[in-house]
Protein backbone atom coordinates (compact mmCIF):
# COMPACT_ATOMS: atom_id res chain seq x y z
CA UNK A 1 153.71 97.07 62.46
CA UNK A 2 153.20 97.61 66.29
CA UNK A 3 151.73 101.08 65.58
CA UNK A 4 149.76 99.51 62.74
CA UNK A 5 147.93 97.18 64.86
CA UNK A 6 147.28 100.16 67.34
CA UNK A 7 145.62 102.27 64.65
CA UNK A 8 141.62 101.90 64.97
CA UNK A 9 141.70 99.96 68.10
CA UNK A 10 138.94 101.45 70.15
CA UNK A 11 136.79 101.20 66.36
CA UNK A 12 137.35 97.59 66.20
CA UNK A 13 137.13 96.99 70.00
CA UNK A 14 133.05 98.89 70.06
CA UNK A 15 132.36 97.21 66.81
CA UNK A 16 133.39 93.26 68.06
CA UNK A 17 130.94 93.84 70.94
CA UNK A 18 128.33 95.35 69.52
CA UNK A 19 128.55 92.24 66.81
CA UNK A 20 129.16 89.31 69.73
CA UNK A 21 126.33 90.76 71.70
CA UNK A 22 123.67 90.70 67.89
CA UNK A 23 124.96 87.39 67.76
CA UNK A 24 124.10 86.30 71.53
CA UNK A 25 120.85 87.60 71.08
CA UNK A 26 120.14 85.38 68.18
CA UNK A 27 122.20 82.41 69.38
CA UNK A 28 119.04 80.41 70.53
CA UNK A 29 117.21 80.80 67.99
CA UNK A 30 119.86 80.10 65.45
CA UNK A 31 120.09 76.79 66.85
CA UNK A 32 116.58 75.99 66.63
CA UNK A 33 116.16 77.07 63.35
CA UNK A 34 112.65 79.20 63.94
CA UNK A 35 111.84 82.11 65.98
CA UNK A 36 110.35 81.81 69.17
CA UNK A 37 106.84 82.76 69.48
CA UNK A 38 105.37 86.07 71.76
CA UNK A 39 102.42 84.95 73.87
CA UNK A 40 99.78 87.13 74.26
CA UNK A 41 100.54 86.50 78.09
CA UNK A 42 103.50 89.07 77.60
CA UNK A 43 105.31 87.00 79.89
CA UNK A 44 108.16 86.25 77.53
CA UNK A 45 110.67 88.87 76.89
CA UNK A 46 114.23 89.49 74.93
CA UNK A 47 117.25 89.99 76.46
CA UNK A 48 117.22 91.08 80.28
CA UNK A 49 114.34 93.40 79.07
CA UNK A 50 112.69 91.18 81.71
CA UNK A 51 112.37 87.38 81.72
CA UNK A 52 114.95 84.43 80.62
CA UNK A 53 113.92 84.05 76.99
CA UNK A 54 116.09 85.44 74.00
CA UNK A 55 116.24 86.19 70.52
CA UNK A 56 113.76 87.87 68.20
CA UNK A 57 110.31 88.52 69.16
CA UNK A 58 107.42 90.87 68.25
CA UNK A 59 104.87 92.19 70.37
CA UNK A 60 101.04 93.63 69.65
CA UNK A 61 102.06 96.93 71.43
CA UNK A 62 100.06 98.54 72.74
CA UNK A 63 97.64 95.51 73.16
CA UNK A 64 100.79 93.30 74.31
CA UNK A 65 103.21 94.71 76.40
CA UNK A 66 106.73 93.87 78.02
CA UNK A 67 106.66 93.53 81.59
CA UNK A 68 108.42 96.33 83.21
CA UNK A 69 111.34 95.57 85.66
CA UNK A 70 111.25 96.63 89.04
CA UNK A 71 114.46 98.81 88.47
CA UNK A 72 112.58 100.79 85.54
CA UNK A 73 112.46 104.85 86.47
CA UNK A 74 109.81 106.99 84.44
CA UNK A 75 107.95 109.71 86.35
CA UNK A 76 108.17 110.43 90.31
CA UNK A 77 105.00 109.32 92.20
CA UNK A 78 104.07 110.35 96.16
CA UNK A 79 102.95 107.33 98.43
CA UNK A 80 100.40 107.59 100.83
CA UNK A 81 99.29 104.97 103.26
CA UNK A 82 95.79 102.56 102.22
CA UNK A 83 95.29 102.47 105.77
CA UNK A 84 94.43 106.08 107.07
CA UNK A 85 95.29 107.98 103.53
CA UNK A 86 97.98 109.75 105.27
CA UNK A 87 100.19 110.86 102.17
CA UNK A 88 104.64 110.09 103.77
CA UNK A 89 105.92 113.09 102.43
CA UNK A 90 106.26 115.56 105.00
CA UNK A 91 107.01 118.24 102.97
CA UNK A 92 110.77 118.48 103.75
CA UNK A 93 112.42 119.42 100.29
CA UNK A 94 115.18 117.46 99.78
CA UNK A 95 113.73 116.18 96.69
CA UNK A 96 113.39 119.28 95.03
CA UNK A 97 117.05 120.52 96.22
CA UNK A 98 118.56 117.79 94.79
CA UNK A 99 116.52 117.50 91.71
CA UNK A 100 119.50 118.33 89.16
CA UNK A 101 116.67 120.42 86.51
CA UNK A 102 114.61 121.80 89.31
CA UNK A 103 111.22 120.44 88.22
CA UNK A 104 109.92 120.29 91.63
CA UNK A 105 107.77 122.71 93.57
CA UNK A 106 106.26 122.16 97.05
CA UNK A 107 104.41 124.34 99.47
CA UNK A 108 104.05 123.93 103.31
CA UNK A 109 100.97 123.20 105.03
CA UNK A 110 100.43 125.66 107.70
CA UNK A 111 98.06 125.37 111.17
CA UNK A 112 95.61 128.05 111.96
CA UNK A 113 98.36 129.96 113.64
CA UNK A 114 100.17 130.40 110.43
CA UNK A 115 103.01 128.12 111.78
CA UNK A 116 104.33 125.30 108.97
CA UNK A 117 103.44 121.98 109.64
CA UNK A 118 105.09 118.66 108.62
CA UNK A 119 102.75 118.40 105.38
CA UNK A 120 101.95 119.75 101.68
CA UNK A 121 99.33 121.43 100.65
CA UNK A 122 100.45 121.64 97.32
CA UNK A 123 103.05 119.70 95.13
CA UNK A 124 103.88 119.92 91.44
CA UNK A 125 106.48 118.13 88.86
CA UNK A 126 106.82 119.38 85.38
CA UNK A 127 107.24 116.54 83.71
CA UNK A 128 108.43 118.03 80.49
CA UNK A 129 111.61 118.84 82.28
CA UNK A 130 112.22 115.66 84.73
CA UNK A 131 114.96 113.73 83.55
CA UNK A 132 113.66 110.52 85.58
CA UNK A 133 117.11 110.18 87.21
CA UNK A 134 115.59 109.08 90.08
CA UNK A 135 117.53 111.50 92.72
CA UNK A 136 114.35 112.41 94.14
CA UNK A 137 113.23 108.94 95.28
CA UNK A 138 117.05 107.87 96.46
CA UNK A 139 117.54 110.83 98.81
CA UNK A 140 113.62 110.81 100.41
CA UNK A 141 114.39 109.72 104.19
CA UNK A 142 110.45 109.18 104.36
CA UNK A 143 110.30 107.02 101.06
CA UNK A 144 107.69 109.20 100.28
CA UNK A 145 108.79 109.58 96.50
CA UNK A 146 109.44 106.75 93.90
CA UNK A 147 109.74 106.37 90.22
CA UNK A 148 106.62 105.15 88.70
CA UNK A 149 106.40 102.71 85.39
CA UNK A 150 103.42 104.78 84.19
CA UNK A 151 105.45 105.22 80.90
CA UNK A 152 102.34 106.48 78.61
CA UNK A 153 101.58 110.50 78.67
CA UNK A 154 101.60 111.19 75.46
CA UNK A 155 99.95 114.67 75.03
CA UNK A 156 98.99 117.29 72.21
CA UNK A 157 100.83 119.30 74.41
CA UNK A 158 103.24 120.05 77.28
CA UNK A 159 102.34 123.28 78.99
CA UNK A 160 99.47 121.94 81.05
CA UNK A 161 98.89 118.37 81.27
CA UNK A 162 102.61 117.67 81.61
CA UNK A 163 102.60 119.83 84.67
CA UNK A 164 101.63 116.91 87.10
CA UNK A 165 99.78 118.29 91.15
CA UNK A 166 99.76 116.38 94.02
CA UNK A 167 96.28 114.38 93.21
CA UNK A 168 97.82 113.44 89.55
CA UNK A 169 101.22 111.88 91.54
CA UNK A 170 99.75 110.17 94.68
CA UNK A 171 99.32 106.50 94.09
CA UNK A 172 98.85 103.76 97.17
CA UNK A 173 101.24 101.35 99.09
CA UNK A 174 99.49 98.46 97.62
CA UNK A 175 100.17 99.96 94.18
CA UNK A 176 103.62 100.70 95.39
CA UNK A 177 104.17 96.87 96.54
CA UNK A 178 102.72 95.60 93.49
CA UNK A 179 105.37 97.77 91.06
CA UNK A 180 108.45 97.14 93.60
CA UNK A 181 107.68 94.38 95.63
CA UNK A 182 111.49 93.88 96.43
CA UNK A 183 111.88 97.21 97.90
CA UNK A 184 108.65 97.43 99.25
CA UNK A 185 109.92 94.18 101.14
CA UNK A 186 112.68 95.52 101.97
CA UNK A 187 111.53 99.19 103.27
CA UNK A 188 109.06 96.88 105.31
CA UNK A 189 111.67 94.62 106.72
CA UNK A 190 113.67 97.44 107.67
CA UNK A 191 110.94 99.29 109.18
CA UNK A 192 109.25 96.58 111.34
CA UNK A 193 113.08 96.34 112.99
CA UNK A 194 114.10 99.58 113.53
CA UNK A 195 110.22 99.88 115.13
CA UNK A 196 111.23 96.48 117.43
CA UNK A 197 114.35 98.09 118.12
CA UNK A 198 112.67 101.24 119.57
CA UNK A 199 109.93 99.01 121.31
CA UNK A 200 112.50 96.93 123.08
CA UNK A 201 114.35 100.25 124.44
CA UNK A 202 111.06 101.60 126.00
């Protein structure tokens, strides 16, 4: 009987949640009898899609859409500062050595000496091939690279416009702030200390 019991555990186990968690998202709107409305706002949401409303909802995409959490990863984008339009990468690598399907290609600025300079001249993501696992923005030590929410490049084809330059991937801090204002916050927080820190040594 024992063995019985055993026999299409981990079947009935996957199928229980996936039913308690259909009936969750329905549970609110079971009890009010009627479905609860999308605003054309698109600040309600289902599930922790993004906001605290559940249950089923239907949305005028593309004229409606579901705000994006902060957490979302689509394509990389390069930062440069509003200020002085100084782009933060410095041309390092990292990102493309750790990029697991090597989709990333930078080349080195150089002075008039022919000596490499902290800068790129050029730099290129095929976007066909990124995976959007986000390696790229976690190991930058300049947080020069982040995942954008830009979500919409559909194309008739791949080849060219899918291979993204520099001037197609550089988007602002304020932009940047305004899609990830909690780590923008805390990038900020951590970089006004560390530059107090180094104040209050000199």
């Amino acid at each position: 009987m024992r063995d019985l019991f055993k026999f299409g555990f981990n079947i009935r186990t996957g199928l229980w949640i996936t039913i308690y968690h259909w009936a969750y998202t329905y549970w609110q709107d079971f009890q009010r009898l009627t479905g609860k409305p999308w605003q054309p706002s698109g600040l309600l949401s289902s599930g922790k899609i993004g906001g605290d409303t559940l249950g089923y909802m239907t949305i005028q995409y593309p004229e409606v859409k579901i705000i994006t959490p902060e957490r979302f990863r689509f394509m990389p984008m390069l930062i440069y500062e509003e200020e002085d339009g100084d782009i933060r990468c410095t041309s390092c690598g990292i990102c493309a050595k750790v990029c697991p399907p090597q989709c990333i290609w930078i080349v080195q600025s150089k002075d008039s000496s022919g000596k490499t300079i902290p800068q790129c001249s050029e730099f290129y993501i095929d976007t066909s091939i990124c995976m959007q696992c986000g390696f790229c923005a976690e190991y930058c030590p300049f947080d020069a690279i982040k995942m954008n929410h830009d979500y919409e490049l559909s194309s008739f084809e791949r080849h060219e416009s899918w291979v993204y330059n520099m001037q197609d991937l550089l988007v602002s801090t304020t932009y940047y702030a305004q899609t990830h204002p909690n780590d923008w916050n805390r990038e900020e927080s951590a970089r006004a200390t560390k530059a107090a820190e180094k104040a209050a040594v000199h």
